[in-house]
Protein backbone atom coordinates (compact mmCIF):
# COMPACT_ATOMS: atom_id res chain seq x y z
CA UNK A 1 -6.85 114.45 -138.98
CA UNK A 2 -10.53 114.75 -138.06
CA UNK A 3 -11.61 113.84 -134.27
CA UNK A 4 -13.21 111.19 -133.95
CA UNK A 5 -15.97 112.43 -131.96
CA UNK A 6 -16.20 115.28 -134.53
CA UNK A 7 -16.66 112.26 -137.03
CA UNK A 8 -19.08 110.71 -135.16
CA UNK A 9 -20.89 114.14 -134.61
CA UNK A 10 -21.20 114.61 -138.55
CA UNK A 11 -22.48 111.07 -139.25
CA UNK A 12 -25.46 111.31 -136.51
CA UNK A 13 -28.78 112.50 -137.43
CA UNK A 14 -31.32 114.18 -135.20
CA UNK A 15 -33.69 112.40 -137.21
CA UNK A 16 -32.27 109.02 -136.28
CA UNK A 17 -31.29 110.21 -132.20
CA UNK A 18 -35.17 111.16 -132.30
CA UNK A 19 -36.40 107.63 -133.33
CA UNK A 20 -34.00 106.31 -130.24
CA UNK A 21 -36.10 108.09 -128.09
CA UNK A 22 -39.21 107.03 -129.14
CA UNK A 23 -38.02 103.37 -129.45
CA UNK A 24 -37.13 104.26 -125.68
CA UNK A 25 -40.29 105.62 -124.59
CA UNK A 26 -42.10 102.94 -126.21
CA UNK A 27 -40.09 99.73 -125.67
CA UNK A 28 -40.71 98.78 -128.81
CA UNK A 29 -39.55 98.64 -132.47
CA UNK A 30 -43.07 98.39 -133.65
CA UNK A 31 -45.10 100.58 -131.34
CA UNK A 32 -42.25 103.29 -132.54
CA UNK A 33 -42.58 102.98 -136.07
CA UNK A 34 -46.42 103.46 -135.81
CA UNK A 35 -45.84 106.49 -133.93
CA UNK A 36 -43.32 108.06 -135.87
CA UNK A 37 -45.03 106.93 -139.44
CA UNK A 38 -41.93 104.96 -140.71
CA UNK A 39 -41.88 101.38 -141.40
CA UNK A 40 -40.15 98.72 -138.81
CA UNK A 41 -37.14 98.52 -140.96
CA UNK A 42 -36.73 101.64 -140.96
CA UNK A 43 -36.01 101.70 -137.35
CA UNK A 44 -34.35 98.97 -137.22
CA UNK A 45 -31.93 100.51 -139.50
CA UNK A 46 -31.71 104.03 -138.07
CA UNK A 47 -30.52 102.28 -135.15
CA UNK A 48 -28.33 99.41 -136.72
CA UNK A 49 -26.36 102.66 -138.16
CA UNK A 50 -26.25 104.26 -134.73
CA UNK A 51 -24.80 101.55 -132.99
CA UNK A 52 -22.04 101.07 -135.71
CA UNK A 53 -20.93 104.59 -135.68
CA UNK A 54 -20.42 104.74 -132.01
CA UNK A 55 -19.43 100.93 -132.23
CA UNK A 56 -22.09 99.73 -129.16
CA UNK A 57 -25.06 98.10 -128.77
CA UNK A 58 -27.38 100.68 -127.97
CA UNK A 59 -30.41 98.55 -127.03
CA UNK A 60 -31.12 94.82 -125.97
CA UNK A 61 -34.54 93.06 -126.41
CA UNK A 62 -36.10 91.20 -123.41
CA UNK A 63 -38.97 89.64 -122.56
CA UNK A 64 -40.85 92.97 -122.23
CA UNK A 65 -39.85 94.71 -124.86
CA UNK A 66 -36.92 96.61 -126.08
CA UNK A 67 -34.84 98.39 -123.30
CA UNK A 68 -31.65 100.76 -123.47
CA UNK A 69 -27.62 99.32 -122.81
CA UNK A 70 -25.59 101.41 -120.17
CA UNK A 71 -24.77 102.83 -123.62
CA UNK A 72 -27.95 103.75 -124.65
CA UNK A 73 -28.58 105.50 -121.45
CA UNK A 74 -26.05 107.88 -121.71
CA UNK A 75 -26.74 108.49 -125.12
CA UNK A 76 -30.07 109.22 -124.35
CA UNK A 77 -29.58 111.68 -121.41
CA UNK A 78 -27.72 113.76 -123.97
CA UNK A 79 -30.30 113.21 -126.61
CA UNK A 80 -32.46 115.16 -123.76
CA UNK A 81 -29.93 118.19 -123.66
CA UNK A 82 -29.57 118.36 -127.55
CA UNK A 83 -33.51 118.44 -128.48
CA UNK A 84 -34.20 120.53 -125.27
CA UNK A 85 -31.19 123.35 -126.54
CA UNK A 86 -32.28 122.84 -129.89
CA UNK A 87 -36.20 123.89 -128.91
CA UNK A 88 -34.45 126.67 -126.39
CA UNK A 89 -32.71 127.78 -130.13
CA UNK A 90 -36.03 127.66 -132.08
CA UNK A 91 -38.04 129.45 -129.60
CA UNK A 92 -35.11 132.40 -129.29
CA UNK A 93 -35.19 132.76 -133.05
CA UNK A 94 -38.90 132.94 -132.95
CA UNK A 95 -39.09 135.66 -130.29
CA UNK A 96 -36.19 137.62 -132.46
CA UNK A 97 -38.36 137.26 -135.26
CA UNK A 98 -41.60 138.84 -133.42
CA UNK A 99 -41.16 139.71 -129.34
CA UNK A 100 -44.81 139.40 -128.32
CA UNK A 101 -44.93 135.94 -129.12
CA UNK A 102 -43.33 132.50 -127.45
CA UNK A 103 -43.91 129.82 -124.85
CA UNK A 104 -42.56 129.35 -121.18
CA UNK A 105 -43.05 126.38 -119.03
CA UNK A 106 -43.77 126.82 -115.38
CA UNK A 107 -43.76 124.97 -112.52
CA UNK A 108 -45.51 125.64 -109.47
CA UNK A 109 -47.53 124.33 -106.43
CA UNK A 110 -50.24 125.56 -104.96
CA UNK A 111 -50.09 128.38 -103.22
CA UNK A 112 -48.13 130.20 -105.75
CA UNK A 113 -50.97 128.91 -108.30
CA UNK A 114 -53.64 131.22 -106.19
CA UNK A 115 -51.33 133.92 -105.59
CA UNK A 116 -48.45 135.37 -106.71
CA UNK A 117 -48.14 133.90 -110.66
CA UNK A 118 -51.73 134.59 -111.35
CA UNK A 119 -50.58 138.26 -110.45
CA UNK A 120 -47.34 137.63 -112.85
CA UNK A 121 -48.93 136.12 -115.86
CA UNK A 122 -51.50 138.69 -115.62
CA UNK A 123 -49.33 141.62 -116.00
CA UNK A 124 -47.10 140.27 -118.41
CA UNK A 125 -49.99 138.70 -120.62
CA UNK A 126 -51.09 142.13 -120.90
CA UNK A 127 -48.02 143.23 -122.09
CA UNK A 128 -47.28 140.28 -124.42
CA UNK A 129 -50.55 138.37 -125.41
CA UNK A 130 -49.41 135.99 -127.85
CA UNK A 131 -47.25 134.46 -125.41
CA UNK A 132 -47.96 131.35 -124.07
CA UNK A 133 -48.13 129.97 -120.31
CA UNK A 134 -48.05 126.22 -119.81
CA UNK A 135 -48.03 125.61 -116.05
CA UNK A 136 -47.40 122.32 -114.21
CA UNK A 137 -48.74 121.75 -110.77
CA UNK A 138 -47.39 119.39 -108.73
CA UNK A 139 -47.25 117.39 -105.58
CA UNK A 140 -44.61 118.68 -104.30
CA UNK A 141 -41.40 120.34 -104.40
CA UNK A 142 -39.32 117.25 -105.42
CA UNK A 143 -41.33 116.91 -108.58
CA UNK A 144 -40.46 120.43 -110.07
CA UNK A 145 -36.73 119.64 -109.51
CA UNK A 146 -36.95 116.43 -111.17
CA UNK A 147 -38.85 118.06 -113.88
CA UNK A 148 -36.59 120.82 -114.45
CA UNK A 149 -33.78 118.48 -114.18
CA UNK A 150 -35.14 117.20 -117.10
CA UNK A 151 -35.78 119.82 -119.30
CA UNK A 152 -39.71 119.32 -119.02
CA UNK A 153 -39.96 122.69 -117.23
CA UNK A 154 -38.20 126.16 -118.21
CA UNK A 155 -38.06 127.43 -114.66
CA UNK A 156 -40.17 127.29 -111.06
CA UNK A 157 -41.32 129.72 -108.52
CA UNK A 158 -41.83 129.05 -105.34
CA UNK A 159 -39.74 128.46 -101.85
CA UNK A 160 -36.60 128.32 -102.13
CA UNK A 161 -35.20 124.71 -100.21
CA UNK A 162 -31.99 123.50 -99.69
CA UNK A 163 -32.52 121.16 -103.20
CA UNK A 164 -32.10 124.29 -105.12
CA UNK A 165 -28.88 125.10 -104.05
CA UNK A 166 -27.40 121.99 -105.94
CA UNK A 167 -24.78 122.85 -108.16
CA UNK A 168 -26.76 122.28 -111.47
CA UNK A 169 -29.36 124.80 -110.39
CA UNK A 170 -29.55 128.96 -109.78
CA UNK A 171 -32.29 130.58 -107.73
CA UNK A 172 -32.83 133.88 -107.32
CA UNK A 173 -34.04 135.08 -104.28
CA UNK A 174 -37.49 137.88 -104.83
CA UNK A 175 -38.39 137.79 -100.71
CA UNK A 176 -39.17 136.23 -97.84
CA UNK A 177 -42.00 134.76 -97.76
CA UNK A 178 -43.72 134.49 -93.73
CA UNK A 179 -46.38 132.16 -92.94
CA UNK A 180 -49.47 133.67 -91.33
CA UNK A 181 -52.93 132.60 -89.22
CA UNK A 182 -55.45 133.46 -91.41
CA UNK A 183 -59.76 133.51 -91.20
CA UNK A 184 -62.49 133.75 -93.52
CA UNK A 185 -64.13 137.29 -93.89
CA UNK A 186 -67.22 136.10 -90.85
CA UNK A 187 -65.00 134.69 -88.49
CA UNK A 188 -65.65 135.85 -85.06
CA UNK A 189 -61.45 136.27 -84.19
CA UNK A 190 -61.28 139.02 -86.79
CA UNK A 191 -63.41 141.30 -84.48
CA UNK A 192 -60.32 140.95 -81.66
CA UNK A 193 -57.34 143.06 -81.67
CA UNK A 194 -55.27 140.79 -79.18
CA UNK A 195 -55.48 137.06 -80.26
CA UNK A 196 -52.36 134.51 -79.02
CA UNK A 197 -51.61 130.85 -80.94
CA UNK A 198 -52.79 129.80 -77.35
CA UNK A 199 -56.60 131.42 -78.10
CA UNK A 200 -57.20 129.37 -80.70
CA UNK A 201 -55.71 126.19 -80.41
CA UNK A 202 -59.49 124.71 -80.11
CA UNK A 203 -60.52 126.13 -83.15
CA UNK A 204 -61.10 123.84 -85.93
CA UNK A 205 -58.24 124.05 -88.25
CA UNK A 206 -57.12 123.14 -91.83
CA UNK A 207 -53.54 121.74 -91.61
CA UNK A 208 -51.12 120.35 -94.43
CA UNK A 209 -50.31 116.91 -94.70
CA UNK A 210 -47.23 116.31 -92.59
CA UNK A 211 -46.82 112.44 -94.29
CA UNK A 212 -43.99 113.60 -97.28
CA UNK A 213 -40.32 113.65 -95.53
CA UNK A 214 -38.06 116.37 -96.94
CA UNK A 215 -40.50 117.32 -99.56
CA UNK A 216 -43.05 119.09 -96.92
CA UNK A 217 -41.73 122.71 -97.36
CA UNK A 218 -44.53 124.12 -95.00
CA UNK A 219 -45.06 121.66 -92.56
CA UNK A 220 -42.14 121.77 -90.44
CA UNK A 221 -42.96 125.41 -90.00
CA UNK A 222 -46.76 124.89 -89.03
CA UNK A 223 -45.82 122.66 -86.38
CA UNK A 224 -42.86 124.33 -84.82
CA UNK A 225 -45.21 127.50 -84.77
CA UNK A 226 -47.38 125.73 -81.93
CA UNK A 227 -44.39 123.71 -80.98
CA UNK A 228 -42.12 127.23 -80.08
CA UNK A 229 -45.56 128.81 -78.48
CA UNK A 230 -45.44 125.80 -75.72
CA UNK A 231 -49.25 124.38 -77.69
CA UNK A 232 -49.44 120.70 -78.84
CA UNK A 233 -51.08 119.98 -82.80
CA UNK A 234 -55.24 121.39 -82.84
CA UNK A 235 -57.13 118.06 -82.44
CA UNK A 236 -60.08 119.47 -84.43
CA UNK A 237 -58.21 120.08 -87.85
CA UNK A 238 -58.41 118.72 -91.68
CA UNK A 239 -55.40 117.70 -92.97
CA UNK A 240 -54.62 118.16 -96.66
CA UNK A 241 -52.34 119.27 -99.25
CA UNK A 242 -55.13 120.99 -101.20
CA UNK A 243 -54.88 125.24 -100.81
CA UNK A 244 -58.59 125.41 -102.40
CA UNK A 245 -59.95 123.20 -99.81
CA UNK A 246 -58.47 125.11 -97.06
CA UNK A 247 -59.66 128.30 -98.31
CA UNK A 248 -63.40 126.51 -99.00
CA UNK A 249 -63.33 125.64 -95.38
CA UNK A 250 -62.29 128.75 -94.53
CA UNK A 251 -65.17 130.67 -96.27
CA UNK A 252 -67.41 128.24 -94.13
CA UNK A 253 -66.54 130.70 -91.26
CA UNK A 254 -65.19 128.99 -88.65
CA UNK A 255 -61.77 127.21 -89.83
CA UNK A 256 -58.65 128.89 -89.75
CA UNK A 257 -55.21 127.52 -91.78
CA UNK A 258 -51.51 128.79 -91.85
CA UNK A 259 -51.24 130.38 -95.22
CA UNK A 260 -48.19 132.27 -96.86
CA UNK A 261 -48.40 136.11 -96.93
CA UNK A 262 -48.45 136.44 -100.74
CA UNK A 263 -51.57 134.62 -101.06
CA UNK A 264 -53.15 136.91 -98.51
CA UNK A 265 -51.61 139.84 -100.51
CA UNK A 266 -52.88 139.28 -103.69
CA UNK A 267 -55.85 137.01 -103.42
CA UNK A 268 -56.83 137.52 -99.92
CA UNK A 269 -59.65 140.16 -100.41
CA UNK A 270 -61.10 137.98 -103.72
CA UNK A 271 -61.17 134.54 -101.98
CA UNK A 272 -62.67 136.53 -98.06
CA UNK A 273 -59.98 135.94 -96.22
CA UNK A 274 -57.44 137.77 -93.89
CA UNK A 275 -54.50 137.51 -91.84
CA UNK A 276 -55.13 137.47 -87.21
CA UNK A 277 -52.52 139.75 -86.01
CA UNK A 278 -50.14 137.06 -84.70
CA UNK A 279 -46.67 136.81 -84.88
CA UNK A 280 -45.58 133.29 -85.63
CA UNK A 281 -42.19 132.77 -84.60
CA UNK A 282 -40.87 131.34 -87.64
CA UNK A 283 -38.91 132.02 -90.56
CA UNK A 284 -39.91 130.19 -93.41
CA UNK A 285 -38.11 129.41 -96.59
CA UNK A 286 -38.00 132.59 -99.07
CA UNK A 287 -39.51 132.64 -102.41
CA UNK A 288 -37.91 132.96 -105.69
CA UNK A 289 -37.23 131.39 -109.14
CA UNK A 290 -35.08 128.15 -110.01
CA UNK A 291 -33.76 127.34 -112.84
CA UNK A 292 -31.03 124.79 -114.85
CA UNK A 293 -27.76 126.29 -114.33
CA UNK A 294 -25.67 125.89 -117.92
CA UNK A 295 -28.54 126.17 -119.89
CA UNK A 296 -29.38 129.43 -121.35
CA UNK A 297 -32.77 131.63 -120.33
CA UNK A 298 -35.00 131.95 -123.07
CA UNK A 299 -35.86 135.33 -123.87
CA UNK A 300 -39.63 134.99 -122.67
CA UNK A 301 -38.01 132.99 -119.50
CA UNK A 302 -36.11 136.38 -119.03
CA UNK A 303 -39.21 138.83 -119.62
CA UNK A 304 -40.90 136.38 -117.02
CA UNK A 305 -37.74 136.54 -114.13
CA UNK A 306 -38.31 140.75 -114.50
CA UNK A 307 -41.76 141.17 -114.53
CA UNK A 308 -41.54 138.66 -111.39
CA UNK A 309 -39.58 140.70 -109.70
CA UNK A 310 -41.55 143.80 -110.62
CA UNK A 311 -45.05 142.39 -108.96
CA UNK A 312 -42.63 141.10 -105.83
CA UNK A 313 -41.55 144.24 -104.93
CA UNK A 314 -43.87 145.23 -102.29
CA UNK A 315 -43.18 141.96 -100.43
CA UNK A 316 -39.96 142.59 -100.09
């Protein structure tokens, strides 16, 4: 005798799992039949059959709309993992079919976006032009993990926190990444050999926001840097998230900011700025590449994760 869930698995469409989705996303039977280009009824039924082969309701109205059971939620969190491995199937056939060619999704924030990836992508766009790069920037690090969690991202770069050693994810380590003081190309504290923390704690500075909890990766390190060399917080500083305002003000000439030695390395010279010789004494997060554990790496996710660690080498 059949299972049953082997049954069930041969009398569910991806069609019909699809239009669940939708009906989902939209709350509504109606707003999901304009968007998919099917009549009302046709939902309606699509679902009807649904909920009779897996013998639950699947959604309940309310007064704003349509909204999933307990049911429906779990059927949905799969429907996730089935269209996602189904696209991860597609796009492997694809690349068999012609290597030069695919799609990878990236997430990043923004010092990785001015440093290190721009020097990935360029290498390995050279190598394979047809392939295409869709980055998301976020906020912050919490954002990635929720993305990749849910299959919106293929993989991220950037520090490595304790949220990526959760057991659904892998990282990969590529090196460790130290934070350093840094000055645009005219300011006078590049001319000095010896320069403490303690020198120029009167300097204006540009500082990242310390307001996020555990999802500031580099402010905890900022401020025990001054904290460990005896020096309260600069009073003269602009606080923000936002790497190409810091570097702006730092172009002004007088501003300095805490920036992470791969964005000196390979942007530094372009954007006119350069590390003080000061040793911070910190140790940072490292850098590498997370991704969903159990689900398999694309082929293009794979060419990305070596050329990666290729253009990482001399940080190591």
């Amino acid at each position: 005798m059949m299972r049953r869930d082997l049954r069930i698995a041969r009398r569910l469409k991806l069609r019909d799992l699809h239009t669940l989705v939708v009906v989902a996303e939209r709350k509504s039977m109606a707003k999901a039949a304009a968007e998919l280009a099917i009549t009302q009824p046709a939902v309606t039924k699509a679902i009807a059959e649904m909920e009779r082969t897996l013998g639950t309701r699947l959604l309940d109205r309310t007064s704003r709309g349509v909204e999933p059971t307990l049911y429906g939620r779990a059927l949905l969190r799969w429907c996730d993992v089935v269209f996602d491995d189904l696209h991860q199937a597609v796009q492997e056939v694809e690349f068999l079919a012609d290597p030069t060619a695919g799609e990878l999704r990236i997430g990043a924030v923004q010092p990785m976006l001015q440093g290190l990836l721009p020097a990935i992508l360029g290498r390995l766009s050279r190598q394979h032009p047809r392939i295409v790069f869709r980055i998301s920037a976020a906020r912050n690090t919490s954002d990635h993990y929720r993305d990749l969690r849910e299959r919106r991202i293929d993989l991220l770069i950037g520090r490595i926190t304790e949220a990526a050693k959760d057991d659904d994810l892998d990282s990969e380590h590529l090196f460790d990444e130290s934070i350093h003081v840094v000055a645009g190309a005219r300011n006078r504290w590049l001319r000095r050999r010896d320069v403490r923390l303690a020198d120029l704690v009167n300097e204006p500075w540009v500082l990242p926001w310390p307001d996020i909890g555990p999802d500031s990766v580099i402010w905890p390190y900022v401020a025990e840097a001054f904290r460990k060399s005896g020096l309260d917080l600069p009073q003269s500083c602009i606080v923000s998230n936002s790497v190409p305002l810091g570097i702006a003000m730092l172009s002004a000439g007088s501003y300095l900011a805490m920036l992470p030695q791969s964005l000196i390395w390979f942007s530094g010279k372009q954007l006119g700025m350069r590390a003080l010789p000061i040793q911070l004494p910190i140790r940072p997060p490292p850098v590498g590449i997370v991704t969903l554990r159990n689900r398999t790496v694309s082929p293009v996710a794979q060419l990305f994760i070596e050329c990666a660690r290729d253009v990482a080498r001399p940080l190591r």
